[in-house]
Protein backbone atom coordinates (compact mmCIF):
# COMPACT_ATOMS: atom_id res chain seq x y z
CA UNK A 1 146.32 154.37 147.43
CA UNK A 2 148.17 151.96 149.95
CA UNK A 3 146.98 151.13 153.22
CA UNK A 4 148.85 149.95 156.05
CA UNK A 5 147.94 148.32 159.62
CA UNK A 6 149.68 151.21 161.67
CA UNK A 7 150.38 149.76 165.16
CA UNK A 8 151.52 152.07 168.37
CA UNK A 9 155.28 151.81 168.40
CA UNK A 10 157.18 154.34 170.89
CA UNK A 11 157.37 158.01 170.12
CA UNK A 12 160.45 158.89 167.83
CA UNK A 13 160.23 162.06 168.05
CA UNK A 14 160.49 165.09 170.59
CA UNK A 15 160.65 168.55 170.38
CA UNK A 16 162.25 168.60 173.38
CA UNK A 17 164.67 165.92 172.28
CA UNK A 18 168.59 166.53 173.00
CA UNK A 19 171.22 166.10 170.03
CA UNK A 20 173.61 164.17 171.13
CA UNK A 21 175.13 164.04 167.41
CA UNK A 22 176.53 167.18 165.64
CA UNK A 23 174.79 168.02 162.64
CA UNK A 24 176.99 167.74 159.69
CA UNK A 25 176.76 168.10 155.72
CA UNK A 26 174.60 165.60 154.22
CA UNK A 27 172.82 164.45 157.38
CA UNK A 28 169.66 162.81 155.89
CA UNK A 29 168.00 162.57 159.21
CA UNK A 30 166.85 165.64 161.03
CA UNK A 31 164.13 164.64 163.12
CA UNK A 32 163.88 160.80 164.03
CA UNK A 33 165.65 160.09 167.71
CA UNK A 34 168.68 162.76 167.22
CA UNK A 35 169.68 161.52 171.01
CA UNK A 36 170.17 158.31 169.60
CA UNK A 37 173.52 157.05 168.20
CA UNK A 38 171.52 154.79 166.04
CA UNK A 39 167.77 154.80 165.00
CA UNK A 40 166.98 151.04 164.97
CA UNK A 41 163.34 149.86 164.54
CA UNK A 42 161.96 146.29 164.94
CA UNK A 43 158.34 145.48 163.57
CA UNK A 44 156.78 141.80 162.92
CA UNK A 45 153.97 142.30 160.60
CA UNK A 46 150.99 139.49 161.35
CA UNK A 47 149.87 137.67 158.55
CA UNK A 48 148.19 138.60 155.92
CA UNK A 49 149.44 142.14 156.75
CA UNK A 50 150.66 145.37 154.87
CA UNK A 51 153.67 147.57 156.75
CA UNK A 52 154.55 150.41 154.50
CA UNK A 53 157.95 151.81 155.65
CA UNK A 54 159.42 155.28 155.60
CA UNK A 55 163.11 155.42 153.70
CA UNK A 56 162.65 159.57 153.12
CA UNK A 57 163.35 160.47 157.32
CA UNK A 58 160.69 162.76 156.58
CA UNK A 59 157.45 160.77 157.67
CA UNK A 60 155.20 162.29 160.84
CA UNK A 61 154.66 158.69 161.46
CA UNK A 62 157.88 157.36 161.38
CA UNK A 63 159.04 154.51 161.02
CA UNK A 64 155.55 154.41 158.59
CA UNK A 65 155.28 156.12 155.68
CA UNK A 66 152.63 158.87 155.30
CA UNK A 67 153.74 159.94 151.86
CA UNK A 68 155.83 163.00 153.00
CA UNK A 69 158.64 161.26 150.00
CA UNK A 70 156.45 163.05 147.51
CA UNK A 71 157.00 166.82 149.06
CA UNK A 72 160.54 165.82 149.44
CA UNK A 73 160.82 164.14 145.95
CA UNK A 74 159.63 167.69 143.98
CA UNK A 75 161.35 169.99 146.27
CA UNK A 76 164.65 167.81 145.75
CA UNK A 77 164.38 166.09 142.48
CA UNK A 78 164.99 162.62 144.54
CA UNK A 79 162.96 159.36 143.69
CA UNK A 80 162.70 158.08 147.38
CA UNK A 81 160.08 155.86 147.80
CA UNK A 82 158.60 153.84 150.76
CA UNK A 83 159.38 150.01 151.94
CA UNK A 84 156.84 147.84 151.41
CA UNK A 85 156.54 144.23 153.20
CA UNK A 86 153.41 142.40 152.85
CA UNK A 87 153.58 138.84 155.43
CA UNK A 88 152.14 136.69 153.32
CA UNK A 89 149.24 133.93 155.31
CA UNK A 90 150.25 130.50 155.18
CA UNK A 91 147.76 127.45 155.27
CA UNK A 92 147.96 127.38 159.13
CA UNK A 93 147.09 131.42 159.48
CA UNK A 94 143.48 131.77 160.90
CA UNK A 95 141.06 134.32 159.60
């Protein structure tokens, strides 16, 4: 099991949102910011620290992963899998 730091980032998701973006074949995202012309997200893990990224557009906790790649991955046959980025402490990092 992986565990991640989750940190409050702003909502990406409404279901009141407004597509600003026709839908079109192969869309992978159908969820995340659709009012957006790009979904772009910055995060700056603190030492020492796990992130584990969604790369599926599925997550509920998007951009995080919450494992929703492995309901997608048997219903599809994909291999998606999340992002992982691990900020490693240096010798000047306080515990």
């Amino acid at each position: 099991s992986t565990k991640s730091t989750i940190r409050s980032l702003p909502p990406t998701t409404s279901s009141s949102c407004t597509r600003l973006f026709e839908s079109k074949p192969g869309r992978i995202n159908d969820k995340i910011q659709l009012d957006s012309p790009k979904v772009a997200t910055t995060d700056t893990p603190s030492p020492g620290e796990k992130a584990v990224y969604c790369r599926c557009w599925k997550s509920g906790t998007f951009p995080y992963c919450d494992g929703a790649h492995v309901a997608h991955n048997k219903a599809t046959g994909d291999n998606v899998g999340p992002l992982i980025v691990t900020a490693e402490k240096t010798k000047n990092d306080v515990d």
